[in-house]
N, C-alpha and C. Protein backbone atom coordinates (compact mmCIF):
# COMPACT_ATOMS: atom_id res chain seq x y z
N UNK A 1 -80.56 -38.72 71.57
CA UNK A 1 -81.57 -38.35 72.54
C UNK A 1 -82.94 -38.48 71.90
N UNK A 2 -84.06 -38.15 72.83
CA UNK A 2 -85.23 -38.19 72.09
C UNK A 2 -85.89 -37.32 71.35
N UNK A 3 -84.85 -36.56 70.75
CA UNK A 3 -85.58 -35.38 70.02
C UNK A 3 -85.81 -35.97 68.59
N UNK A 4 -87.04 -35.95 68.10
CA UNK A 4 -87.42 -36.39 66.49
C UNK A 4 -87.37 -34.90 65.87
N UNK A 5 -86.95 -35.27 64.49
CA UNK A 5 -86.89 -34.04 63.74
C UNK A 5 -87.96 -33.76 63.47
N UNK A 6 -88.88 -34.71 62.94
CA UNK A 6 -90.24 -33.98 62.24
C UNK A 6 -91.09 -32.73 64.03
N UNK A 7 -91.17 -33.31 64.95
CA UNK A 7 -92.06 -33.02 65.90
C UNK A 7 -91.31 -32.31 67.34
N UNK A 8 -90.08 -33.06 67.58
CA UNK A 8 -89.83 -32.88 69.11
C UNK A 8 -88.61 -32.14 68.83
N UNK A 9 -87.87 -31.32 67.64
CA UNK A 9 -87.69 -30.20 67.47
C UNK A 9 -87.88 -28.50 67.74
N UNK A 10 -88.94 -28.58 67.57
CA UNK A 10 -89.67 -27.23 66.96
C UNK A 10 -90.60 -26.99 68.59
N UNK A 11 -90.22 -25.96 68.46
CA UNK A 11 -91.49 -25.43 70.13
C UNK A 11 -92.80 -25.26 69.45
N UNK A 12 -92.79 -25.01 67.84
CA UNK A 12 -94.30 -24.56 67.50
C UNK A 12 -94.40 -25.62 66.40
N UNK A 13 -95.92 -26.07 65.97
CA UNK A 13 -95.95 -26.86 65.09
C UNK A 13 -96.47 -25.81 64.02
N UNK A 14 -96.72 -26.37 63.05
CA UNK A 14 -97.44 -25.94 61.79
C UNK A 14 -98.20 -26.80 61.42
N UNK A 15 -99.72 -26.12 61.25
CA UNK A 15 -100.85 -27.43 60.81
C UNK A 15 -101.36 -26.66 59.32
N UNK A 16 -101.25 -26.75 58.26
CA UNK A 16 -100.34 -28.20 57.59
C UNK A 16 -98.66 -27.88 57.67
N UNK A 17 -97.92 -28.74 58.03
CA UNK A 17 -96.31 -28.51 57.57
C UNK A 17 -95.99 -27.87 56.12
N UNK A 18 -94.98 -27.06 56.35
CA UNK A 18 -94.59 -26.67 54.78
C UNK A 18 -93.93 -25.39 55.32
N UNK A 19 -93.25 -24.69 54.19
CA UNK A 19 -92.48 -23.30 54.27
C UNK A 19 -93.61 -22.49 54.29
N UNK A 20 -94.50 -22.14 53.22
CA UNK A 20 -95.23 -21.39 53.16
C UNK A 20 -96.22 -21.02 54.02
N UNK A 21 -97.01 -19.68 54.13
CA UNK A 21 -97.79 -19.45 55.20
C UNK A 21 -98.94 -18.99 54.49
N UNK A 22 -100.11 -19.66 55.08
CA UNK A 22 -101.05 -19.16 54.62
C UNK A 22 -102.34 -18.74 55.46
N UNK A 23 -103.74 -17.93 55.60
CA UNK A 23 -104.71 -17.59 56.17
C UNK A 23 -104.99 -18.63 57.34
N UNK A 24 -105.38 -19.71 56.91
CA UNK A 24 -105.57 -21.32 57.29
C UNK A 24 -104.53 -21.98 57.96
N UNK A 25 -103.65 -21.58 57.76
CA UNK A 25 -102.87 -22.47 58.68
C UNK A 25 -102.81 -21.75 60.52
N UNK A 26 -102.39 -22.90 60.75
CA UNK A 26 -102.81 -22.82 62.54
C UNK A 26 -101.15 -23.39 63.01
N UNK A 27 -101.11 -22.56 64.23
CA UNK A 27 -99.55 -22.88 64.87
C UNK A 27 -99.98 -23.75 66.19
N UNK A 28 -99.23 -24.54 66.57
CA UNK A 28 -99.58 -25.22 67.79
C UNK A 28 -98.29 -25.45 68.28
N UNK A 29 -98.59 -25.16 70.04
CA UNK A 29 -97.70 -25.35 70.73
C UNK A 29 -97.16 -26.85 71.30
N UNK A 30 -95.95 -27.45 71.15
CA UNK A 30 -94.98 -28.65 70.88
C UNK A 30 -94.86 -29.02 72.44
N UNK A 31 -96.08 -29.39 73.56
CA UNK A 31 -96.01 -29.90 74.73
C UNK A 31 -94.93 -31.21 74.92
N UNK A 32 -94.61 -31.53 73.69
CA UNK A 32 -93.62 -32.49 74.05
C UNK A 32 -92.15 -32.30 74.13
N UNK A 33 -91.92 -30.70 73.73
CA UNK A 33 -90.58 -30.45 73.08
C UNK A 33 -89.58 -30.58 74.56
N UNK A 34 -88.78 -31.30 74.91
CA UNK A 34 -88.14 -31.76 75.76
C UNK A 34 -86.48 -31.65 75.14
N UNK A 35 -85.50 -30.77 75.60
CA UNK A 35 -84.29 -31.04 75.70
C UNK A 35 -83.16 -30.21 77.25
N UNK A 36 -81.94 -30.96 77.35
CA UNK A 36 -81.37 -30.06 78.62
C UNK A 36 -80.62 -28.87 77.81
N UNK A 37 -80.54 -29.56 76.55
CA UNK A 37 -78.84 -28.54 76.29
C UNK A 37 -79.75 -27.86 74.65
N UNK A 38 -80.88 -28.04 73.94
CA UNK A 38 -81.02 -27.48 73.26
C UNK A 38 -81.22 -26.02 73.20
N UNK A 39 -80.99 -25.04 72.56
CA UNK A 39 -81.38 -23.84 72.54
C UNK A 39 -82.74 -23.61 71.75
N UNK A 40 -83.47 -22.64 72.07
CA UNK A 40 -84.51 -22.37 71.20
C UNK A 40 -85.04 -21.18 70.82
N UNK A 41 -85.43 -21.41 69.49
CA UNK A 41 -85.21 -19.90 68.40
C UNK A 41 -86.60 -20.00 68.15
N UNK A 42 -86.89 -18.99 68.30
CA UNK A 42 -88.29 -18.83 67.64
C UNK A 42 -88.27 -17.49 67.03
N UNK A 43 -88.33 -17.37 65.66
CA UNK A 43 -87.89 -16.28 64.55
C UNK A 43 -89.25 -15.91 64.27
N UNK A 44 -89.15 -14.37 63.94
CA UNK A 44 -90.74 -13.96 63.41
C UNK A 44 -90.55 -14.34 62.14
N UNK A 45 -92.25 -14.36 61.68
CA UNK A 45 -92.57 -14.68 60.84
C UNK A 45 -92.59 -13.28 59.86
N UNK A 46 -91.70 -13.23 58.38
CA UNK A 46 -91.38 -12.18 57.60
C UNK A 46 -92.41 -12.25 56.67
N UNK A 47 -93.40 -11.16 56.58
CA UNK A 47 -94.38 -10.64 55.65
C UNK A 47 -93.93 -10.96 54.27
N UNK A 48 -94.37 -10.71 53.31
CA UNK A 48 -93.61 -10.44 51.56
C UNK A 48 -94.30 -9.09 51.21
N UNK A 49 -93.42 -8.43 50.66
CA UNK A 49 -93.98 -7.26 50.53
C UNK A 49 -94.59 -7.12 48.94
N UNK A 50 -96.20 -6.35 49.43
CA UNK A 50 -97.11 -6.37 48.66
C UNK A 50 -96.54 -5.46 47.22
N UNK A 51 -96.81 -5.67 45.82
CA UNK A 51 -96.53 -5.30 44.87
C UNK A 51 -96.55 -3.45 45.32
N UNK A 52 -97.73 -2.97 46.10
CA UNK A 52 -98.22 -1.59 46.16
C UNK A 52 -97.33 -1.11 46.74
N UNK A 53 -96.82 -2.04 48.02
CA UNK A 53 -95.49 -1.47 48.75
C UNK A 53 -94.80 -1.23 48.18
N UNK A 54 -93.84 -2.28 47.36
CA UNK A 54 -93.01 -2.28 46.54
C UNK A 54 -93.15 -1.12 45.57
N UNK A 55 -94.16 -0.38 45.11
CA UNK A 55 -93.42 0.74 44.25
C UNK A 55 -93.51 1.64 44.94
N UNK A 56 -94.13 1.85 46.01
CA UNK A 56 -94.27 3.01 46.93
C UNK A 56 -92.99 2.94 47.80
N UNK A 57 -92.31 2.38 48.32
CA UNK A 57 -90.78 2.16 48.51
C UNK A 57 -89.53 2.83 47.28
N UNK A 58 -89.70 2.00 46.22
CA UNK A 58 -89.31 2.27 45.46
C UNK A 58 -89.40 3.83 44.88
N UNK A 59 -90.77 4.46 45.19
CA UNK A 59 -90.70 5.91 44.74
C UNK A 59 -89.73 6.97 46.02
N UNK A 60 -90.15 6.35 46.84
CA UNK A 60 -89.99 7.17 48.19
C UNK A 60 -88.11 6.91 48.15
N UNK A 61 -87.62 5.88 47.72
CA UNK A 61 -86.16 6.14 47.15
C UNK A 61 -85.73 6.67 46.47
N UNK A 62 -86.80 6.76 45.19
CA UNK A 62 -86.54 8.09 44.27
C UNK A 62 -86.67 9.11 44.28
N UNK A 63 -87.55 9.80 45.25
CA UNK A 63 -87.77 10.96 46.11
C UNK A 63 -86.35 11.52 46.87
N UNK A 64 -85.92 10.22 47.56
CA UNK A 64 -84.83 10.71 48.33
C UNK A 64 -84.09 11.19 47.79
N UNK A 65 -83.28 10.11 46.44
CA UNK A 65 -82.07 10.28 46.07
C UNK A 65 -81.96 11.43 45.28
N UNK A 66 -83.37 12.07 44.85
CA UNK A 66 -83.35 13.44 43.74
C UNK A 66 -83.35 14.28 45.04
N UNK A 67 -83.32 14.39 46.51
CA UNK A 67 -82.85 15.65 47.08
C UNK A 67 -81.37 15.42 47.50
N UNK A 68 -80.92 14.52 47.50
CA UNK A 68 -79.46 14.30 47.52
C UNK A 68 -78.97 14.94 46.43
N UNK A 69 -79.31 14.42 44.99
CA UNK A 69 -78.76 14.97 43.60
C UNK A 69 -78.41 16.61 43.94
N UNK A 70 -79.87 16.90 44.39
CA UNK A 70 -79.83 18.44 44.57
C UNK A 70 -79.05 18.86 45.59
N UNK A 71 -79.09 18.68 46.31
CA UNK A 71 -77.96 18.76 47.49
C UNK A 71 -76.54 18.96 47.00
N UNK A 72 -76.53 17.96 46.57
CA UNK A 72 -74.91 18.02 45.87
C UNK A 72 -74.70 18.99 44.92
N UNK A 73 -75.55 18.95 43.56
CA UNK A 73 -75.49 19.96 42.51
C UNK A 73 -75.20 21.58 43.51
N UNK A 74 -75.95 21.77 44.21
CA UNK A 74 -75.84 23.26 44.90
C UNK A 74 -74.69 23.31 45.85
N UNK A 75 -73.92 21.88 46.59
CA UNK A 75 -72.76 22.69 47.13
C UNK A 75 -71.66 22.60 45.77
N UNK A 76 -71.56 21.86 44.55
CA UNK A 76 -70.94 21.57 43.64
C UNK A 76 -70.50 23.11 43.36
N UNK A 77 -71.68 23.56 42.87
CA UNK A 77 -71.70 24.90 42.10
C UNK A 77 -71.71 26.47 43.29
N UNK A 78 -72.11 25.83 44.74
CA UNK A 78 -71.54 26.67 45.11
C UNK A 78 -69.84 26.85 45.24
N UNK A 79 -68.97 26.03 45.33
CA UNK A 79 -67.69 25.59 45.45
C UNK A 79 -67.04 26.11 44.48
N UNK A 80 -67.73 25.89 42.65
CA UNK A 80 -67.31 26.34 41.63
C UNK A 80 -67.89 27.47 41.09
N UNK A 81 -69.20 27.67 41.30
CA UNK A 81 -69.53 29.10 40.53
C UNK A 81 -70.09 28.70 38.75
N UNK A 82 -69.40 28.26 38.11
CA UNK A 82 -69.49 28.23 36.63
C UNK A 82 -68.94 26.68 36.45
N UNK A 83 -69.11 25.61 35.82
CA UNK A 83 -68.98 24.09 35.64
C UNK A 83 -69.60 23.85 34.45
N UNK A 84 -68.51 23.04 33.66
CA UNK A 84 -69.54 22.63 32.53
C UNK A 84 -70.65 21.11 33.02
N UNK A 85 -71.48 21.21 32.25
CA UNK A 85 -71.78 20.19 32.20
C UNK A 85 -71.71 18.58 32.64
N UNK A 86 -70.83 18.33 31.44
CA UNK A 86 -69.83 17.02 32.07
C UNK A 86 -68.93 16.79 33.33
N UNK A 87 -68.30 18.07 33.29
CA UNK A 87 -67.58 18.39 34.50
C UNK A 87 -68.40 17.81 35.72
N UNK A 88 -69.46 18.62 35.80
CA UNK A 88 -70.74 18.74 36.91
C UNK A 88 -70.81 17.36 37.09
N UNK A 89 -71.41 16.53 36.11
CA UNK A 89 -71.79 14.90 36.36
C UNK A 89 -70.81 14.41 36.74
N UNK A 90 -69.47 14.52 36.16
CA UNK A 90 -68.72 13.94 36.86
C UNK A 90 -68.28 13.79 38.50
N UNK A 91 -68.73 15.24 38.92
CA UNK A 91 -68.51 15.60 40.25
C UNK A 91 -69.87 14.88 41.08
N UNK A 92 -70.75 14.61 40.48
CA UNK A 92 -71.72 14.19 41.13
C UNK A 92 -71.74 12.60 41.39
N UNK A 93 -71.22 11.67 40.23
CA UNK A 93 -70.72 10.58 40.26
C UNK A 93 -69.87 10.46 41.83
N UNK A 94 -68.32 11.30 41.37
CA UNK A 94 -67.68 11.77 42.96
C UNK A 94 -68.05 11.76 43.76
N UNK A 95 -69.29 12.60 43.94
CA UNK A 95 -69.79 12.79 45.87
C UNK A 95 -71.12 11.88 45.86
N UNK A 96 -71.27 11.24 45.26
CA UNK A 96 -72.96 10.39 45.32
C UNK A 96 -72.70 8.81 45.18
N UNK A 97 -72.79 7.69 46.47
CA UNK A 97 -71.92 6.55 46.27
C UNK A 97 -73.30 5.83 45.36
N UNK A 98 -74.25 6.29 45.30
CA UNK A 98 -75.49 5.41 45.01
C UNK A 98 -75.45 6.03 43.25
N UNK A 99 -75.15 6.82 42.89
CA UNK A 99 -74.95 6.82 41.19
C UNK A 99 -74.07 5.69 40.71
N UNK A 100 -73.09 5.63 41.31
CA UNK A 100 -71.85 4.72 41.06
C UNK A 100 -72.18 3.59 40.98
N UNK A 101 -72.84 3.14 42.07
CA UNK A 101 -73.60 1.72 41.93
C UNK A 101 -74.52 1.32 41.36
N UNK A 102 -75.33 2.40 40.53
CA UNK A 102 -76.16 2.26 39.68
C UNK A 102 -75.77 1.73 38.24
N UNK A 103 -74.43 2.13 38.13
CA UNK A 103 -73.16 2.16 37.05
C UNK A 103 -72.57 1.04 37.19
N UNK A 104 -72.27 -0.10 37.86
CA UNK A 104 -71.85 -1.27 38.00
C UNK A 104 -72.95 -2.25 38.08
């Protein structure tokens, strides 16, 4: 049929072509894109997340997972009363699937 890959594909163009996205680039709409049986996807466009995000994510996981820790430690020891140590970690390994995977 008459669909070209570079152009009569795509519902949107990209001025310049390429993966990357930048300030400058401009999208244009594909007045020629013509098919009966094609389907058409038009996917958002996914941000990259900024370094600042990235540790502020990253803390806000570490935030979480230390009230989980605690969580657990207090029904642990409410359950037992007296636990050694090792015992304890071990039990926490037990009820915490995200230590475990930290461990593999």
């Amino acid at each position: 049929s008459g669909i070209n890959a570079e152009y009569g594909a795509r519902v949107l163009r990209k001025i310049p072509a390429g993966k990357e996205i930048s300030r400058t680039d401009r999208f244009e709409f594909n007045a020629d894109f013509r098919h009966k049986l094609f389907k058409i996807k038009i996917n958002q466009i996914q941000t990259r997340e900024t370094t600042e995000e990235n540790i502020n994510t990253t803390e806000r996981v570490f935030q979480d997972r230390q009230y989980q820790i605690d969580a657990a430690v207090v029904r642990i020891m409410k359950a037992r009363k007296t636990i050694q140590h090792s015992l304890l970690v071990s039990e926490l390994y037990n009820h915490l699937k995200f230590l475990s995977n930290l461990l593999i």
